[in-house]
PDB file of N, CA and C in Angstrom:
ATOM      1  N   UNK A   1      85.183  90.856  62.390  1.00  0.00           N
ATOM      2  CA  UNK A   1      85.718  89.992  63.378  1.00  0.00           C
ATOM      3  C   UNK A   1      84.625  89.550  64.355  1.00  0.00           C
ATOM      4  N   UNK A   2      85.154  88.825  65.093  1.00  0.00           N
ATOM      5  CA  UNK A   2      84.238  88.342  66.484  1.00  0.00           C
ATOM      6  C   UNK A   2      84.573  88.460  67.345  1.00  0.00           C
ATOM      7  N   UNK A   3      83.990  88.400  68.497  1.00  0.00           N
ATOM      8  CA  UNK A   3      84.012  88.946  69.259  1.00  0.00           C
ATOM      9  C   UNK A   3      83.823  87.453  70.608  1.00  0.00           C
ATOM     10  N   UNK A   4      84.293  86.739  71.383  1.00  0.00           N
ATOM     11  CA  UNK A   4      84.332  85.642  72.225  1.00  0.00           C
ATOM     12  C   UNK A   4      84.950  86.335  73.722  1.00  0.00           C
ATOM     13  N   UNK A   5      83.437  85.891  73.970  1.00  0.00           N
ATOM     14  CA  UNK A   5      84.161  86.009  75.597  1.00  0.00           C
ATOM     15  C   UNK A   5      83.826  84.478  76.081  1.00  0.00           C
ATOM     16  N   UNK A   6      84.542  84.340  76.981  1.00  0.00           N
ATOM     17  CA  UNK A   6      84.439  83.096  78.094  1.00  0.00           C
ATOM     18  C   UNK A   6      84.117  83.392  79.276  1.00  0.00           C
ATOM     19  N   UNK A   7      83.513  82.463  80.281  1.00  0.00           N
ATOM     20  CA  UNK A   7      82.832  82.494  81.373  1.00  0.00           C
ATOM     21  C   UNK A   7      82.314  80.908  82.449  1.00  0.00           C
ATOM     22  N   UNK A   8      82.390  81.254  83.702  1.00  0.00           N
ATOM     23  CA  UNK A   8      81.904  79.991  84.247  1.00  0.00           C
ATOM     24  C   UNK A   8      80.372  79.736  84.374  1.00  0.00           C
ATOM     25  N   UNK A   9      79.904  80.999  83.715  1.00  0.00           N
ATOM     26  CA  UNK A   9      78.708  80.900  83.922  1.00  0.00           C
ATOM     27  C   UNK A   9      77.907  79.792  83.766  1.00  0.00           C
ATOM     28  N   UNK A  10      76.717  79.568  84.096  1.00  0.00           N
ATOM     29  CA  UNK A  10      76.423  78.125  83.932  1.00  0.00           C
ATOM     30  C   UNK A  10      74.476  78.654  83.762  1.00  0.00           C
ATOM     31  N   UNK A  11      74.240  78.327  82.596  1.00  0.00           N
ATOM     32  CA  UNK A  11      72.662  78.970  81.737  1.00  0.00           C
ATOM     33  C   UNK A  11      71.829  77.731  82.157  1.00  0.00           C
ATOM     34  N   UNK A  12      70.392  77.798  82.857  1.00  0.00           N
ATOM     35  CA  UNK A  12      69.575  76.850  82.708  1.00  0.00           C
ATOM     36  C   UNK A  12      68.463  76.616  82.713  1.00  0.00           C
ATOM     37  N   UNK A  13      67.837  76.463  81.356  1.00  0.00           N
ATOM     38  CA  UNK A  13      66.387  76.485  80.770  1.00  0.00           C
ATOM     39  C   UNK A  13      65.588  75.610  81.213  1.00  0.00           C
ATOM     40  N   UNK A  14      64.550  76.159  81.697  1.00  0.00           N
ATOM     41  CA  UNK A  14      63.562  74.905  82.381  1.00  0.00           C
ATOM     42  C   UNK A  14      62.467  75.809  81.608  1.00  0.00           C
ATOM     43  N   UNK A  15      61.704  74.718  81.393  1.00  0.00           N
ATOM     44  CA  UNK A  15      59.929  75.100  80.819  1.00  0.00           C
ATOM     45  C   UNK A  15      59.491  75.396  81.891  1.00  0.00           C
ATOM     46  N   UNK A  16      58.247  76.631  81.563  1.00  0.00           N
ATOM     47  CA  UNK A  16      57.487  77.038  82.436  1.00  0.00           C
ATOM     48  C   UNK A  16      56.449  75.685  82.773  1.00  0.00           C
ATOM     49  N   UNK A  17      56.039  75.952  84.243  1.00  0.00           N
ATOM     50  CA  UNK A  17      55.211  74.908  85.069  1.00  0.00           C
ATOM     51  C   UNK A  17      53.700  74.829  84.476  1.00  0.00           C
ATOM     52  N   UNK A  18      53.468  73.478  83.822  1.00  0.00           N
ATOM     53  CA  UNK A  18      52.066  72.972  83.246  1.00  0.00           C
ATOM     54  C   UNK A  18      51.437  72.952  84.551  1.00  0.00           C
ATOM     55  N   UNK A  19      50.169  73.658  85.281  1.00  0.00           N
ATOM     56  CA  UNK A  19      50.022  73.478  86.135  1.00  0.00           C
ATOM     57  C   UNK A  19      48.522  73.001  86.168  1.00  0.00           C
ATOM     58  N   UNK A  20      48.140  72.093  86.916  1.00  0.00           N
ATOM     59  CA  UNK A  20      46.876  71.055  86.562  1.00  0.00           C
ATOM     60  C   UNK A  20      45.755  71.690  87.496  1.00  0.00           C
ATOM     61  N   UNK A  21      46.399  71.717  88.821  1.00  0.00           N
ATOM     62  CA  UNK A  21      45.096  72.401  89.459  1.00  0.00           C
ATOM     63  C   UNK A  21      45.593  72.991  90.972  1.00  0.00           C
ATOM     64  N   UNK A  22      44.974  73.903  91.421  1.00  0.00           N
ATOM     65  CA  UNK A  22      45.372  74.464  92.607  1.00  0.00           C
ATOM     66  C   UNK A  22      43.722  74.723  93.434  1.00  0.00           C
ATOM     67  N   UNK A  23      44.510  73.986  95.032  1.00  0.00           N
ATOM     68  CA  UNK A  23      43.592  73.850  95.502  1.00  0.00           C
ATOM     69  C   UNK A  23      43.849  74.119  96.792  1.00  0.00           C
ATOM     70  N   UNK A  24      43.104  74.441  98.138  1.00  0.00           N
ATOM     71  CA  UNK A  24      42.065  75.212  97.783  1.00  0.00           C
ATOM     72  C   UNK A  24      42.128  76.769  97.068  1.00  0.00           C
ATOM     73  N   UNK A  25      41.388  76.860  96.579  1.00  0.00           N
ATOM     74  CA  UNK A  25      40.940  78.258  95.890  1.00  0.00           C
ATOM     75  C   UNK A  25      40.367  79.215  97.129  1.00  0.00           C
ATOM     76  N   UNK A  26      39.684  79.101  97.764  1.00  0.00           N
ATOM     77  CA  UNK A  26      39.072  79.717  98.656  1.00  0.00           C
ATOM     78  C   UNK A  26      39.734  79.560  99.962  1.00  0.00           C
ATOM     79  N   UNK A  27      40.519  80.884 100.268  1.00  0.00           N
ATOM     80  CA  UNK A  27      40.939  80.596 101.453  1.00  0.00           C
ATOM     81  C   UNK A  27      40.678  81.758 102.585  1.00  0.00           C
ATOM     82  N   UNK A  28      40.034  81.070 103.877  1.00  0.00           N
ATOM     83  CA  UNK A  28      40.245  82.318 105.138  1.00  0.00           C
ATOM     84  C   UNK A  28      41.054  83.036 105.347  1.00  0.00           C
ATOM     85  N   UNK A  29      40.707  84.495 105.693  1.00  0.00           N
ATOM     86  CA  UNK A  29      41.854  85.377 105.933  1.00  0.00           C
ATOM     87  C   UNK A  29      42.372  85.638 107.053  1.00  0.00           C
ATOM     88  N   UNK A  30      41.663  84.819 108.202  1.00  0.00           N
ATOM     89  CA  UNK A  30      42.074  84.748 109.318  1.00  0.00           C
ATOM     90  C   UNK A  30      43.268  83.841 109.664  1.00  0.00           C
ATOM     91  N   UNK A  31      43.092  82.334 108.965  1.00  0.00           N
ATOM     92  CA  UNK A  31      43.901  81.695 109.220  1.00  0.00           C
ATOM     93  C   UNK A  31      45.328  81.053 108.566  1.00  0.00           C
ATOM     94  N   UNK A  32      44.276  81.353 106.849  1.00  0.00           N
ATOM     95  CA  UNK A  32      45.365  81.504 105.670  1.00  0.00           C
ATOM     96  C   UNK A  32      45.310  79.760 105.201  1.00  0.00           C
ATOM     97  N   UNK A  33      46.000  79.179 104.853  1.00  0.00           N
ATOM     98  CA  UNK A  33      45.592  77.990 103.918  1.00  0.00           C
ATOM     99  C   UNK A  33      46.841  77.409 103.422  1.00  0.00           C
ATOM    100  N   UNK A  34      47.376  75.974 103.008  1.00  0.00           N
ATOM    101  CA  UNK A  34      48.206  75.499 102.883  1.00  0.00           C
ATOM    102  C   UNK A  34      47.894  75.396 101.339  1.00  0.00           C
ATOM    103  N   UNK A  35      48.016  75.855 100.088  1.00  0.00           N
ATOM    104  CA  UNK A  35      47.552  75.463  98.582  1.00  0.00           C
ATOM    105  C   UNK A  35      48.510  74.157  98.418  1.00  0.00           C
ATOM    106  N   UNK A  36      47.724  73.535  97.267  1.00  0.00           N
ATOM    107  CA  UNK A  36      48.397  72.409  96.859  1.00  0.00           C
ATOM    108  C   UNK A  36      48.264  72.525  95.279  1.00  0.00           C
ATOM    109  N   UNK A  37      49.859  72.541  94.369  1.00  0.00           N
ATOM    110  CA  UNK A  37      49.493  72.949  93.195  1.00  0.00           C
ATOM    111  C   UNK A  37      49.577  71.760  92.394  1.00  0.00           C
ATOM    112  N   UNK A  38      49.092  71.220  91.937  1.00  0.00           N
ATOM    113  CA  UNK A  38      49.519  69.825  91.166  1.00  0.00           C
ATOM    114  C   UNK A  38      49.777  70.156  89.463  1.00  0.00           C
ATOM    115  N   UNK A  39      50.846  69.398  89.488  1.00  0.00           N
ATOM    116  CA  UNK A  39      51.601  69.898  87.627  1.00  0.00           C
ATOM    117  C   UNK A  39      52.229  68.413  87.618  1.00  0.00           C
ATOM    118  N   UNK A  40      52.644  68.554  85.770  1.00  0.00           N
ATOM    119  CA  UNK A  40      52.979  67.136  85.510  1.00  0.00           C
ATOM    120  C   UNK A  40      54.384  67.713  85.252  1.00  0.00           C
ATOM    121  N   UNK A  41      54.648  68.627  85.456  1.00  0.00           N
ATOM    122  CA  UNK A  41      56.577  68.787  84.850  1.00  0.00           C
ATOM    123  C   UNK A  41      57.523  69.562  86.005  1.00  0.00           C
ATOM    124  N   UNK A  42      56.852  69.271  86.939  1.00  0.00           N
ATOM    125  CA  UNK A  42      57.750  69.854  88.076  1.00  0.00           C
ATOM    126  C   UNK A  42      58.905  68.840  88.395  1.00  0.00           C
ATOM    127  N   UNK A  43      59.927  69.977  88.696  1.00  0.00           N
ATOM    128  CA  UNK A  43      61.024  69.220  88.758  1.00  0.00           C
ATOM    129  C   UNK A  43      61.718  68.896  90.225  1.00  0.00           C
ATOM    130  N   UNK A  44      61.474  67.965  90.789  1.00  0.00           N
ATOM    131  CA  UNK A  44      62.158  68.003  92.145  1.00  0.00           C
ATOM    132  C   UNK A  44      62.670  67.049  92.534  1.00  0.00           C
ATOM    133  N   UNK A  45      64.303  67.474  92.708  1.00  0.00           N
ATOM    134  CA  UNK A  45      65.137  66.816  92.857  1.00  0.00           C
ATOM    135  C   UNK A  45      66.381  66.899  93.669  1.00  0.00           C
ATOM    136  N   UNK A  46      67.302  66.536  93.790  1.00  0.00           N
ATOM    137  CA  UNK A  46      68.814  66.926  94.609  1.00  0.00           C
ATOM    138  C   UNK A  46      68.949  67.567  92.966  1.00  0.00           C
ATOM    139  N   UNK A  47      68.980  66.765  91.978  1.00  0.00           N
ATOM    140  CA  UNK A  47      69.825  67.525  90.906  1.00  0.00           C
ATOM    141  C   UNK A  47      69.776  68.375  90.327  1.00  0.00           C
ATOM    142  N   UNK A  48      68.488  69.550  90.471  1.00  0.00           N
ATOM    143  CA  UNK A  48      67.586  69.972  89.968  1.00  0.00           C
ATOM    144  C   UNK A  48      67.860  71.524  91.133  1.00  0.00           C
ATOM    145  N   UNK A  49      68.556  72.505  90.658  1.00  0.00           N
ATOM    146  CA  UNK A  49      68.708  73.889  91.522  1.00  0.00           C
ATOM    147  C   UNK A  49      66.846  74.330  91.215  1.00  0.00           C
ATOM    148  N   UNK A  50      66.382  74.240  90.739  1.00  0.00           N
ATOM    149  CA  UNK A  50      64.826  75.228  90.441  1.00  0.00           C
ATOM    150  C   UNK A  50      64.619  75.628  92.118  1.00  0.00           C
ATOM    151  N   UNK A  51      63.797  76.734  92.293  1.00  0.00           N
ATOM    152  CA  UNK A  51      64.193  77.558  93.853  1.00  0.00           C
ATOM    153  C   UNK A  51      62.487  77.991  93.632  1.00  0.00           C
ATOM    154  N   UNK A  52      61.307  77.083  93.809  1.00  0.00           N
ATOM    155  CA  UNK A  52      59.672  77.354  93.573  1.00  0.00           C
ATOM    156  C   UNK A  52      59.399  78.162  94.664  1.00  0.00           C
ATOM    157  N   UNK A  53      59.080  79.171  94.020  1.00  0.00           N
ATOM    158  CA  UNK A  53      58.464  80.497  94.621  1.00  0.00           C
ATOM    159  C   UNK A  53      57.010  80.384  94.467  1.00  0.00           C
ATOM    160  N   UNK A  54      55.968  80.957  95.210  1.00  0.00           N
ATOM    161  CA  UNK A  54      54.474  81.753  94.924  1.00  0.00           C
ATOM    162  C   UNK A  54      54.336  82.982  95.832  1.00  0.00           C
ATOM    163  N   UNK A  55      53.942  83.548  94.725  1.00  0.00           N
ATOM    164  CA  UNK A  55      53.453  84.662  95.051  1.00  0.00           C
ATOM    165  C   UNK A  55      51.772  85.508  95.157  1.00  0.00           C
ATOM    166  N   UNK A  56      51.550  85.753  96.342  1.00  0.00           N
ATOM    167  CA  UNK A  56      49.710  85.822  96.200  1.00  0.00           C
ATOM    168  C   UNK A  56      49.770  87.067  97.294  1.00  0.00           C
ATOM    169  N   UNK A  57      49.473  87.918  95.432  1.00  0.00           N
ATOM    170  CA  UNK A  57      49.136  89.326  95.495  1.00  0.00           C
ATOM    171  C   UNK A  57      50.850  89.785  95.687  1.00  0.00           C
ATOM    172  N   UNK A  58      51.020  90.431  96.529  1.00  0.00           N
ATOM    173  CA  UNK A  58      52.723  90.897  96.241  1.00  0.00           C
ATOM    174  C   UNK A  58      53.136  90.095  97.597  1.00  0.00           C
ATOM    175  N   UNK A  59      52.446  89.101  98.033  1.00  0.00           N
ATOM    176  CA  UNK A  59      53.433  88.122  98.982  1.00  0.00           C
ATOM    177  C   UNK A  59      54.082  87.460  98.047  1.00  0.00           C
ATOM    178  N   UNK A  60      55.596  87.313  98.367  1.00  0.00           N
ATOM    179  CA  UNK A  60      56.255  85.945  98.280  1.00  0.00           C
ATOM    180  C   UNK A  60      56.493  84.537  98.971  1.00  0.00           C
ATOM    181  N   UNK A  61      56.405  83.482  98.682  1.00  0.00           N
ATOM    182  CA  UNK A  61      56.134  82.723  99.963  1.00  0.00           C
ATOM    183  C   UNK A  61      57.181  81.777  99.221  1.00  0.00           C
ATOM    184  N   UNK A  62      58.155  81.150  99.935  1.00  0.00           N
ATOM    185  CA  UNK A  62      58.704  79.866  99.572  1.00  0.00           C
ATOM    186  C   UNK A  62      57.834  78.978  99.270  1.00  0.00           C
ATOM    187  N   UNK A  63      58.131  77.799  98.231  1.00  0.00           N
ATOM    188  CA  UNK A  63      57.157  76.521  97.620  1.00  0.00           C
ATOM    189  C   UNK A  63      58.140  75.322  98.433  1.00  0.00           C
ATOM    190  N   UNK A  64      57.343  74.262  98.697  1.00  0.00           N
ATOM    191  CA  UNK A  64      57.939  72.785  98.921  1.00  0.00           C
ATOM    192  C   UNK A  64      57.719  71.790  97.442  1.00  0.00           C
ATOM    193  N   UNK A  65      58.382  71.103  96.970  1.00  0.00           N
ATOM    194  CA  UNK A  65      57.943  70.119  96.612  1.00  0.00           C
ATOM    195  C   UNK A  65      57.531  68.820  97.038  1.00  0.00           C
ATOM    196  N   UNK A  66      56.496  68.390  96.539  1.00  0.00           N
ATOM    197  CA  UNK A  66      56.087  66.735  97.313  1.00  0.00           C
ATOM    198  C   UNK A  66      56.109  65.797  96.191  1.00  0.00           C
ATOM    199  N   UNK A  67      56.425  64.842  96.197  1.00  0.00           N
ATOM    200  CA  UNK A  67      56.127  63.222  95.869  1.00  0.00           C
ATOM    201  C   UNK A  67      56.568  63.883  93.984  1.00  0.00           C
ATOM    202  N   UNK A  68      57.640  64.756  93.695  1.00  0.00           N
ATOM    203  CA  UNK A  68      57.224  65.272  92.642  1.00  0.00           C
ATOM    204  C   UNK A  68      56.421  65.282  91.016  1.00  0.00           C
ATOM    205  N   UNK A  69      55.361  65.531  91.979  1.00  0.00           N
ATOM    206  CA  UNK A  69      53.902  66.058  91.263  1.00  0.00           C
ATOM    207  C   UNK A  69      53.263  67.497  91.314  1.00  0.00           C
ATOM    208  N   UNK A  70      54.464  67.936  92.561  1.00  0.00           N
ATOM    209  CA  UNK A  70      53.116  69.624  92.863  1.00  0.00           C
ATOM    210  C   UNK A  70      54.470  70.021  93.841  1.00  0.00           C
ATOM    211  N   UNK A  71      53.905  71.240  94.400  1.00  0.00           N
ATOM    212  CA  UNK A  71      54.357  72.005  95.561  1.00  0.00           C
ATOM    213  C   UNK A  71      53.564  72.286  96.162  1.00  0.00           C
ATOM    214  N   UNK A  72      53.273  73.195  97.466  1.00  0.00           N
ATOM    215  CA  UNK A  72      52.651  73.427  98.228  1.00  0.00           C
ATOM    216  C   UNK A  72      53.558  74.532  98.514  1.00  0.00           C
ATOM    217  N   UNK A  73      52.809  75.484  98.315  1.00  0.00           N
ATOM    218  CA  UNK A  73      52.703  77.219  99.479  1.00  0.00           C
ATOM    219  C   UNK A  73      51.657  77.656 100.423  1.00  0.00           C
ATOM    220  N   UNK A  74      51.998  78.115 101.203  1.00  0.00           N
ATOM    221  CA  UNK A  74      50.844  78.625 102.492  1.00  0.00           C
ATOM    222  C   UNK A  74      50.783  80.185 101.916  1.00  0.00           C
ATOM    223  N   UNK A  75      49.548  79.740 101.682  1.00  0.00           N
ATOM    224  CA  UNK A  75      48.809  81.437 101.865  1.00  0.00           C
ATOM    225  C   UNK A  75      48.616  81.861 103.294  1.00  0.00           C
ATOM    226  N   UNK A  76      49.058  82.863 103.657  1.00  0.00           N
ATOM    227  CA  UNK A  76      49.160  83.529 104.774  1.00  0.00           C
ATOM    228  C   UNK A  76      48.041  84.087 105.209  1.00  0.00           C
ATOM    229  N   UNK A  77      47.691  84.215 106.543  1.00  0.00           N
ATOM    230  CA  UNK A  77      46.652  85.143 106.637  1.00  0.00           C
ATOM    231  C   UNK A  77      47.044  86.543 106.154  1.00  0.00           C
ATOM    232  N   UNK A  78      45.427  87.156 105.959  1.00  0.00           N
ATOM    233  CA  UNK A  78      45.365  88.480 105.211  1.00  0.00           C
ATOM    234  C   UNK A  78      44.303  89.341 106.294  1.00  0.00           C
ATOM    235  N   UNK A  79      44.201  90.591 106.280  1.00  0.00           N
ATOM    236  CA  UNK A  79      43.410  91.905 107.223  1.00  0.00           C
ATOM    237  C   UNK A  79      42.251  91.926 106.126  1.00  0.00           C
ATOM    238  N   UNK A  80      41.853  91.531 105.182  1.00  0.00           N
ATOM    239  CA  UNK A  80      41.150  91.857 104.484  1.00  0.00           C
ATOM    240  C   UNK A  80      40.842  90.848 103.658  1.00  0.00           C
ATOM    241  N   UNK A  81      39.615  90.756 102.880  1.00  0.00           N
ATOM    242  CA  UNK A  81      39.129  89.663 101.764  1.00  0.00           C
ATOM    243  C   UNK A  81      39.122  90.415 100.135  1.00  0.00           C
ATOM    244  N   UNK A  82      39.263  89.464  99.280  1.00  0.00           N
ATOM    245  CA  UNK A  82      39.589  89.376  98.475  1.00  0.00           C
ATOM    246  C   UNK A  82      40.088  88.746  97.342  1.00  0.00           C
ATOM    247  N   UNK A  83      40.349  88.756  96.280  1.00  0.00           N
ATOM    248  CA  UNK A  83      40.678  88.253  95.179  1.00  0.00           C
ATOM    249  C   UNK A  83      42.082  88.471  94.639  1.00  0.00           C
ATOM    250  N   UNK A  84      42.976  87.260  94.885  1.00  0.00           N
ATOM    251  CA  UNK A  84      44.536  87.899  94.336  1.00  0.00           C
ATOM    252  C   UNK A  84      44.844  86.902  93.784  1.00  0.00           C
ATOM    253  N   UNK A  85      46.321  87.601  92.746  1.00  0.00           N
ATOM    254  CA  UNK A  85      46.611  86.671  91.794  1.00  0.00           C
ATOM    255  C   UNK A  85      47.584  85.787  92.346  1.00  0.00           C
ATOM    256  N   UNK A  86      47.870  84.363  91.681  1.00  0.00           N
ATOM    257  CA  UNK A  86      48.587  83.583  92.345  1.00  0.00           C
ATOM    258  C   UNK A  86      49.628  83.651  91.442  1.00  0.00           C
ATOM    259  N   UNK A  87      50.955  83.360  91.677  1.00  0.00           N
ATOM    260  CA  UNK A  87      52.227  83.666  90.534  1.00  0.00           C
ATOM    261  C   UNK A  87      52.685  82.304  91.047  1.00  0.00           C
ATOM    262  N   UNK A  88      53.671  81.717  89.762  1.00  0.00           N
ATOM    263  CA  UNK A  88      54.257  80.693  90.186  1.00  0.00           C
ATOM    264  C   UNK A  88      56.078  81.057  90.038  1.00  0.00           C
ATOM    265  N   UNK A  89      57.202  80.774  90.963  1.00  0.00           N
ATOM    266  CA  UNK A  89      58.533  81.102  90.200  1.00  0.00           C
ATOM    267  C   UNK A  89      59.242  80.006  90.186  1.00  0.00           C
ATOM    268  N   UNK A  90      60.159  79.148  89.202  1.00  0.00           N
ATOM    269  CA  UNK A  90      60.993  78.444  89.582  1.00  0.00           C
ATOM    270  C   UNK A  90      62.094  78.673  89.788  1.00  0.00           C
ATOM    271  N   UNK A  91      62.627  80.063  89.967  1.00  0.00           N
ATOM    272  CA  UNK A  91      63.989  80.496  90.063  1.00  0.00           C
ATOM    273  C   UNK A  91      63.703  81.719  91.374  1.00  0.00           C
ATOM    274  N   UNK A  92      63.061  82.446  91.878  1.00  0.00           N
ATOM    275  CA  UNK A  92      62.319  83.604  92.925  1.00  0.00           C
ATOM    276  C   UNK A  92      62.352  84.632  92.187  1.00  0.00           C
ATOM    277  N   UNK A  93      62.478  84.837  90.961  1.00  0.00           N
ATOM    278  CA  UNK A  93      62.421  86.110  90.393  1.00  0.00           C
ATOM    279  C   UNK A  93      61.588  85.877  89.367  1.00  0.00           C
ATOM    280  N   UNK A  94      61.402  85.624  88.628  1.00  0.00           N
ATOM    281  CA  UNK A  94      60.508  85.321  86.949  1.00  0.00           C
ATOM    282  C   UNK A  94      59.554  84.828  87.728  1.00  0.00           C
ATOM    283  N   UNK A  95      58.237  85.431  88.032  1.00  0.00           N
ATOM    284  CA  UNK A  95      56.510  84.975  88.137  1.00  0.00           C
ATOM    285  C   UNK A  95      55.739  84.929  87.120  1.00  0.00           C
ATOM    286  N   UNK A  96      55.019  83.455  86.928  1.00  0.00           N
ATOM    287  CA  UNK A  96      54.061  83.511  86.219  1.00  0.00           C
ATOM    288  C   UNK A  96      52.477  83.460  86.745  1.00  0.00           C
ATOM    289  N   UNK A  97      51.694  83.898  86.464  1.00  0.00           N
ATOM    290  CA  UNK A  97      50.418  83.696  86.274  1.00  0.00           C
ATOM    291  C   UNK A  97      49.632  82.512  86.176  1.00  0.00           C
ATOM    292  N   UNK A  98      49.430  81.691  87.213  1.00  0.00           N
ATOM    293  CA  UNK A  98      48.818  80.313  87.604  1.00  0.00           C
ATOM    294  C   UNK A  98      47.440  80.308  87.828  1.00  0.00           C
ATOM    295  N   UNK A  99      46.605  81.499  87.982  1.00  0.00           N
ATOM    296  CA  UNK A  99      45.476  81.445  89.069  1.00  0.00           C
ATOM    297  C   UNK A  99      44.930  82.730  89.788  1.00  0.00           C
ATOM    298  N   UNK A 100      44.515  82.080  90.469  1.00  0.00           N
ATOM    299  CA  UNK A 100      43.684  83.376  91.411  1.00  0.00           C
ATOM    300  C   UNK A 100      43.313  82.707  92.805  1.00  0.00           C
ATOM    301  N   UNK A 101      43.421  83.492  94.236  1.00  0.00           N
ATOM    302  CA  UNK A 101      43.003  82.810  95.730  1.00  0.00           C
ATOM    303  C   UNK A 101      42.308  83.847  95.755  1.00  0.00           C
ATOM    304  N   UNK A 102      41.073  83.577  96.557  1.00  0.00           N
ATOM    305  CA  UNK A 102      40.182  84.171  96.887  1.00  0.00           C
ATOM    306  C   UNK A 102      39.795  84.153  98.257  1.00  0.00           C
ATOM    307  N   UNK A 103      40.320  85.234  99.092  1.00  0.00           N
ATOM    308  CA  UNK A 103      40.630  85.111 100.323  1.00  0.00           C
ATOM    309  C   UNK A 103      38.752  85.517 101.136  1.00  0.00           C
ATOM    310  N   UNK A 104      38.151  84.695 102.261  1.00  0.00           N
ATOM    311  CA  UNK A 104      37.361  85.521 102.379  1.00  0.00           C
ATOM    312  C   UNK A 104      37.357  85.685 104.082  1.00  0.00           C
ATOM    313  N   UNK A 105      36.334  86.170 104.560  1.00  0.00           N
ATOM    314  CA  UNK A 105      35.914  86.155 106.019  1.00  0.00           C
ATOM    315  C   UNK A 105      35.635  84.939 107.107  1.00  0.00           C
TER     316      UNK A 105
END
């Protein structure tokens, strides 16, 4: 037999973010930095729930979308310099691997 359940659930597959370039790379840790990520498949829209997260190092930071081509997250200032990874989310939970900021003095 089979087995059917029903539900309002509502499933929605988006491709992970082609991402072209993120800039700046080098950011002060005093003052922290506005990144700008530019991709060709970002989706931003009213119709479009995607919820763009970054994450750099185990910060989470809300994403904006602009002119949709990219987002923009602020790297925050940091107590220390360094090298961290940049994550991208379109939902705030699932991070991918975009990059690297390189925070310095």
């Amino acid at each position: 037999g089979h087995d059917v359940i029903t539900s309002d659930e509502v499933f929605l597959y988006q491709r992970p973010i082609s991402v072209e370039s993120v800039k700046p790379i080098h950011v002060p840790n005093s003052i922290g930095a506005m990144l700008n990520i530019s991709s060709t498949n970002i989706a931003c829209n009213e119709n479009v729930s995607a919820t763009y997260h970054c994450s750099i190092g185990n910060i989470v930071i809300a994403a904006t979308c602009y002119s949709g081509i990219g987002l923009t997250c602020f790297a925050p200032p940091l107590n220390s310099a360094g090298l961290l990874d940049l994550r991208l989310s379109q939902n705030g939970v699932d991070f991918h691997e975009i990059g690297h900021v390189s925070y310095h003095k």
